[in-house]
N, C-alpha and C. Protein backbone atom coordinates (compact mmCIF):
# COMPACT_ATOMS: atom_id res chain seq x y z
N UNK A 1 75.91 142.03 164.76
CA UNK A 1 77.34 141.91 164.63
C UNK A 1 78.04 143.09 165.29
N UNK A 2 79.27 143.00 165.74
CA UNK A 2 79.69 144.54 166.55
C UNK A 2 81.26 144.71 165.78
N UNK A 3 80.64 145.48 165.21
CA UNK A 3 81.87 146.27 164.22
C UNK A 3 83.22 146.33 164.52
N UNK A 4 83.61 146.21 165.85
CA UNK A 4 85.01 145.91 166.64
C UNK A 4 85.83 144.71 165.72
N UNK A 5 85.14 143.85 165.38
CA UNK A 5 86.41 142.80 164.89
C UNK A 5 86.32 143.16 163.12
N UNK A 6 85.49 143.70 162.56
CA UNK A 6 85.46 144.20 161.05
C UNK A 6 86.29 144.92 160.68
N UNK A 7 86.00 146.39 161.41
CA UNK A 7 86.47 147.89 161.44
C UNK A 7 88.05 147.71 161.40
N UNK A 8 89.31 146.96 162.34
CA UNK A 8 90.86 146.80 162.48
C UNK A 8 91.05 146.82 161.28
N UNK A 9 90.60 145.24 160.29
CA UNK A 9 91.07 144.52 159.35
C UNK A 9 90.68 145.65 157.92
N UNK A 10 89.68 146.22 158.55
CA UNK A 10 89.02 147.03 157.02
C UNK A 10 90.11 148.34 156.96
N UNK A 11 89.89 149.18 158.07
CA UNK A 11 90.62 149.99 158.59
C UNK A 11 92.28 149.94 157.98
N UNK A 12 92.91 148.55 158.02
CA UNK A 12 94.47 148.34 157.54
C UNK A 12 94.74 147.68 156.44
N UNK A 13 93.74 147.74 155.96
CA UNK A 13 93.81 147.07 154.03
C UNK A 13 93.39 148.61 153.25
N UNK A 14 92.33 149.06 153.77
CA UNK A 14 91.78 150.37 153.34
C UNK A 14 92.30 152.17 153.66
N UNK A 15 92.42 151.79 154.78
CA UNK A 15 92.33 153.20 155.35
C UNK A 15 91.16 153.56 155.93
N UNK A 16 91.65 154.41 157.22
CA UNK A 16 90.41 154.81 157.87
C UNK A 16 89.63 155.31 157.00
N UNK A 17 88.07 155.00 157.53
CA UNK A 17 86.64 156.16 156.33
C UNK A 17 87.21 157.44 157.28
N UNK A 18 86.78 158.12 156.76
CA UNK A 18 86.11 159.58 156.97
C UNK A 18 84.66 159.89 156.91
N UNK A 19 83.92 159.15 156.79
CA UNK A 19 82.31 158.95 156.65
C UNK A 19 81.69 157.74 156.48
N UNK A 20 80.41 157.94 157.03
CA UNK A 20 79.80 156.67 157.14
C UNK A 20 79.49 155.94 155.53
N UNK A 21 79.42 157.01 154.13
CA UNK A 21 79.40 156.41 153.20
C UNK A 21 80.40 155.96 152.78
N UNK A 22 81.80 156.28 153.05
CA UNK A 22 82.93 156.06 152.66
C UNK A 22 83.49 154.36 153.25
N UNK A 23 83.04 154.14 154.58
CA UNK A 23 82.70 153.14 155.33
C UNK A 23 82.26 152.08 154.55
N UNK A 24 81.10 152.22 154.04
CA UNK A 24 80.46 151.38 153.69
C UNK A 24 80.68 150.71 152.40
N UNK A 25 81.72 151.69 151.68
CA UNK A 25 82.22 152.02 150.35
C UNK A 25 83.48 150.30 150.85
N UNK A 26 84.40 151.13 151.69
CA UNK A 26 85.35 149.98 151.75
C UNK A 26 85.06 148.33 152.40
N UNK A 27 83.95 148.71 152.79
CA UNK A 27 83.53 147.53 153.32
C UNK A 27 82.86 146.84 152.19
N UNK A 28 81.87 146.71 151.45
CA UNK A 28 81.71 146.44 149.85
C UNK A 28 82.74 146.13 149.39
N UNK A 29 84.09 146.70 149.45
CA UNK A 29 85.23 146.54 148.40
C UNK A 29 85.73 144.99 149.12
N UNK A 30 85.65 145.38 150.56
CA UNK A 30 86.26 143.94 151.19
C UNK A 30 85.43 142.68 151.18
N UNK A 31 84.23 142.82 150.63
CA UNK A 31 83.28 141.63 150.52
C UNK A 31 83.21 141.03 149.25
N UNK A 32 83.88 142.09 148.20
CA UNK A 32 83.95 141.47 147.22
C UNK A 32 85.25 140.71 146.68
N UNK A 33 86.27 141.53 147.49
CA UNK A 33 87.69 140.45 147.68
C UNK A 33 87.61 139.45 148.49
N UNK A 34 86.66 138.82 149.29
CA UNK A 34 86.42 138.04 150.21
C UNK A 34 85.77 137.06 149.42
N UNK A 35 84.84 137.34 148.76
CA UNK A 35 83.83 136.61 147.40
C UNK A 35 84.76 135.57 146.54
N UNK A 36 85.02 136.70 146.22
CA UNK A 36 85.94 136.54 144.73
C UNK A 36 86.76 135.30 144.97
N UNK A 37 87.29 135.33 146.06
CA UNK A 37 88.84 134.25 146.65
C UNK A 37 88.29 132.94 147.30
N UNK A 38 86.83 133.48 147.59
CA UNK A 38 86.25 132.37 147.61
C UNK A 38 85.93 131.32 146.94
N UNK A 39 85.31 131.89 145.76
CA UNK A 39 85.04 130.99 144.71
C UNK A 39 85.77 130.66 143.87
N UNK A 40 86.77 131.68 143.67
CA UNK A 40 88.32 130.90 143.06
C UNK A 40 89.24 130.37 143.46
N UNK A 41 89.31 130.05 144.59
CA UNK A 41 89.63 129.15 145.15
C UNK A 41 88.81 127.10 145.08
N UNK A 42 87.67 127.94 144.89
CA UNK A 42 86.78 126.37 144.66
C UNK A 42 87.15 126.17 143.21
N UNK A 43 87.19 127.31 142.65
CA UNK A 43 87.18 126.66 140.89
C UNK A 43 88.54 126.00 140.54
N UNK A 44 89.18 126.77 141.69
CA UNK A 44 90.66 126.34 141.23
C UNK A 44 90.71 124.35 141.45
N UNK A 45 90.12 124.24 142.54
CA UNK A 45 90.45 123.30 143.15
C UNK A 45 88.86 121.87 143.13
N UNK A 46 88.30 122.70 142.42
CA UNK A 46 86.93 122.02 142.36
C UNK A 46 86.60 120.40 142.62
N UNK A 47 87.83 119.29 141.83
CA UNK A 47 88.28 118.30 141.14
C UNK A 47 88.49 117.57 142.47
N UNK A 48 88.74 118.13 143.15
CA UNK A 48 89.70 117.61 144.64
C UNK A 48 89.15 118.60 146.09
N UNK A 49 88.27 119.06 145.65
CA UNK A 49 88.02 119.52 147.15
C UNK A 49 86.35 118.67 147.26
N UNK A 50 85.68 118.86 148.26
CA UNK A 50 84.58 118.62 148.70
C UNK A 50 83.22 119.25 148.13
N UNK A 51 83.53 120.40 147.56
CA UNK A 51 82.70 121.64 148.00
C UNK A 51 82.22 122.60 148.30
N UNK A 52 82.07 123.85 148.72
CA UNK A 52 81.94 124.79 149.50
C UNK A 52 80.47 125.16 149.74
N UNK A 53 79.92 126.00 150.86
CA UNK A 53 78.69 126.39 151.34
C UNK A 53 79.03 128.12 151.04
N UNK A 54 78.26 128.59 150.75
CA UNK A 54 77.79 130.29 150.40
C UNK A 54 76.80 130.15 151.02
N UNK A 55 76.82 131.44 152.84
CA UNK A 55 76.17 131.84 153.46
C UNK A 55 76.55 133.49 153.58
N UNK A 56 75.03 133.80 152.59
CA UNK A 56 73.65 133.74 152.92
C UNK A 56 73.26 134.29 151.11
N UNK A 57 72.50 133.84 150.82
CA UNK A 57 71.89 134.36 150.08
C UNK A 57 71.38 135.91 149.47
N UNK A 58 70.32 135.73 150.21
CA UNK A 58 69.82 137.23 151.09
C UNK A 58 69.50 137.54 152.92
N UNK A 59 69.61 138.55 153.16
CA UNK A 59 69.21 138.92 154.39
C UNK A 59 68.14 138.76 154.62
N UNK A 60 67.81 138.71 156.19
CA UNK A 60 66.74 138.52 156.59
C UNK A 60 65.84 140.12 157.50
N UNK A 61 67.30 140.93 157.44
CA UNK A 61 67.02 142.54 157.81
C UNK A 61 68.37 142.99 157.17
N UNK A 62 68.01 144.27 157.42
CA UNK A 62 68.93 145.07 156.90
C UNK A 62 70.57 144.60 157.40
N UNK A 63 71.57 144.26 157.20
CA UNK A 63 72.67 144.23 157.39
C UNK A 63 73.95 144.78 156.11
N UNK A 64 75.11 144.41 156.91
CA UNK A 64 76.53 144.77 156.08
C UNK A 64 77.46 143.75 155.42
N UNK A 65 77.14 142.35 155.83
CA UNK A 65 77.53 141.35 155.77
C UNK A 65 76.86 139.59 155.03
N UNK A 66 78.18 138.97 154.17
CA UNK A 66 77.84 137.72 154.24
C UNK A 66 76.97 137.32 152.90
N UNK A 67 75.90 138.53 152.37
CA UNK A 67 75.18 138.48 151.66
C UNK A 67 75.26 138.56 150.21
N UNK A 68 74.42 138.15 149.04
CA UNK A 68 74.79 137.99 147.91
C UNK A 68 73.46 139.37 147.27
N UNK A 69 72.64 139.23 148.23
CA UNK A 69 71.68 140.20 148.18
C UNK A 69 71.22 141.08 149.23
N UNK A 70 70.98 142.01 149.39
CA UNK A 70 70.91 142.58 150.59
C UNK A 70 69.33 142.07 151.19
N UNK A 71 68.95 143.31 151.88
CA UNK A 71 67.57 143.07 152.69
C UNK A 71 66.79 143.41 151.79
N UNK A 72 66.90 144.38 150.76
CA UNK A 72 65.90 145.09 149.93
C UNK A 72 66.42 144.48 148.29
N UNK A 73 67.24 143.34 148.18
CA UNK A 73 67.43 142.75 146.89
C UNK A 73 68.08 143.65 146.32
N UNK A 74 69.00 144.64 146.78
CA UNK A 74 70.04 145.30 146.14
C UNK A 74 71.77 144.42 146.28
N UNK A 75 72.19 144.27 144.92
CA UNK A 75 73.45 143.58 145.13
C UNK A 75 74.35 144.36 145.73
N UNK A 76 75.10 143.72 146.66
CA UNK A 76 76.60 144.53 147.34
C UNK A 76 78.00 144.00 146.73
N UNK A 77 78.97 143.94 147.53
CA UNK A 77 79.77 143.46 146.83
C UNK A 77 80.43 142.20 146.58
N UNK A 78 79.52 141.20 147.30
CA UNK A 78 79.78 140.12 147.33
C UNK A 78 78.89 139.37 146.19
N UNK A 79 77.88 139.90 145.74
CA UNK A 79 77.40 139.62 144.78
C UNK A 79 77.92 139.58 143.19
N UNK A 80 79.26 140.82 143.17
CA UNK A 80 79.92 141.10 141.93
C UNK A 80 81.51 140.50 141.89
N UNK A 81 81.65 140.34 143.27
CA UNK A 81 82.80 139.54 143.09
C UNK A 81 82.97 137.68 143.15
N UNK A 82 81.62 137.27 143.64
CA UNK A 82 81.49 135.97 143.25
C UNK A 82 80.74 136.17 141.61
N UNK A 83 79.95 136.77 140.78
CA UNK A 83 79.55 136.59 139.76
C UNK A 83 81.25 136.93 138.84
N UNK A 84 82.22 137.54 139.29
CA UNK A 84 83.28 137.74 138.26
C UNK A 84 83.81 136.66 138.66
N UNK A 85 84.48 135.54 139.90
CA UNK A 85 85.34 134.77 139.93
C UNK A 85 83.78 133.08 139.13
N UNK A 86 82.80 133.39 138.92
CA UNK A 86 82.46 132.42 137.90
C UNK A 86 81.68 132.51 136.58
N UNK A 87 82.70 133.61 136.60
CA UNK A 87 82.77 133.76 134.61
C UNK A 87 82.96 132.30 134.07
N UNK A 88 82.94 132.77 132.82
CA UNK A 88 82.93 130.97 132.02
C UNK A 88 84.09 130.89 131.88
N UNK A 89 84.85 131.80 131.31
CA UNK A 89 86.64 131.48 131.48
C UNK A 89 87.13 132.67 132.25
N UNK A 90 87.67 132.43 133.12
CA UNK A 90 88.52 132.99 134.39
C UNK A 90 89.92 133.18 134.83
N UNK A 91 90.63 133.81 134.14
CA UNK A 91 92.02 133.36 135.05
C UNK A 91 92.01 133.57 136.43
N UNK A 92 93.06 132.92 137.21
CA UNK A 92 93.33 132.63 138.32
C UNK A 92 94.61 132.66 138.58
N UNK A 93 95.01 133.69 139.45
CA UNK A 93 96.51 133.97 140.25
C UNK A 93 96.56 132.46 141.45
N UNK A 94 97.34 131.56 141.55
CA UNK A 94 97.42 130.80 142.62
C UNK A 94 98.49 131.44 143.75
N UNK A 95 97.88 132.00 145.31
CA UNK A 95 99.08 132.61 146.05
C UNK A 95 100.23 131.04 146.19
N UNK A 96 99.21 129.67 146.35
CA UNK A 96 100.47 129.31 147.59
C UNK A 96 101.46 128.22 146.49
N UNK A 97 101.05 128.53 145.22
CA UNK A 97 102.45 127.89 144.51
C UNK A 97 102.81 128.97 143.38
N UNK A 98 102.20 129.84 143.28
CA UNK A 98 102.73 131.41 142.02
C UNK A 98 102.46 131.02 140.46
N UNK A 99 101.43 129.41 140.49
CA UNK A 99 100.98 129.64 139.34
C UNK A 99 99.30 130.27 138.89
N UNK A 100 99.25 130.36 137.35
CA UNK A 100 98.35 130.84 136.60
C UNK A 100 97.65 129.72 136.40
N UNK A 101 95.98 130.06 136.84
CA UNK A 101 94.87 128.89 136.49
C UNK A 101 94.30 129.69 135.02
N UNK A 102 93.47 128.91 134.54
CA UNK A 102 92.27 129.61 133.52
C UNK A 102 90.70 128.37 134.01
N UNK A 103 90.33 128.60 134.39
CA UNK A 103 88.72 127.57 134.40
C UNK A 103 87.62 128.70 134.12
């Protein structure tokens, strides 16, 4: 993957890192807001949508992305923000009409 199209978007939600751990810090934070909206979005809409696909599981090498497990079966942050958006009861902010779900 080449960090050019990641780094802008992370960079202007976050703030520049100052280090490569700090980096990696906000990038975790953005996988788990990425997670999260994912799957609450399906729960919201479960009834009436199709479906959704969750890619990848785990890695197949070391990477930063996509994953629910890393290369070495350590969770990142996509792992904690899809396990919080399917709690057993959940509220849910809806952006595109400003109501409150619970599923």
């Amino acid at each position: 993957h080449n960090l050019r199209f990641f780094t802008p978007p992370l960079y202007a939600r976050y703030g520049p890192a100052s280090s490569a751990v700090e980096y990696l810090y906000k990038a975790q934070v953005s996988l788990y807001e990425g997670h999260r909206a994912f799957f609450e979005g399906y729960s919201r809409n479960k009834y009436t949508s199709t479906g959704l696909i969750q890619w990848m599981l785990n890695n197949a090498w070391p990477e930063n992305l996509w994953h629910l497990y890393d290369y070495y079966l350590g969770h990142g942050g996509s792992f904690f923000g899809t396990r919080k958006a399917c709690e057993d009861v959940h509220p849910i902010y809806s952006y595109d009409d400003g109501s409150l779900w619970v599923v």
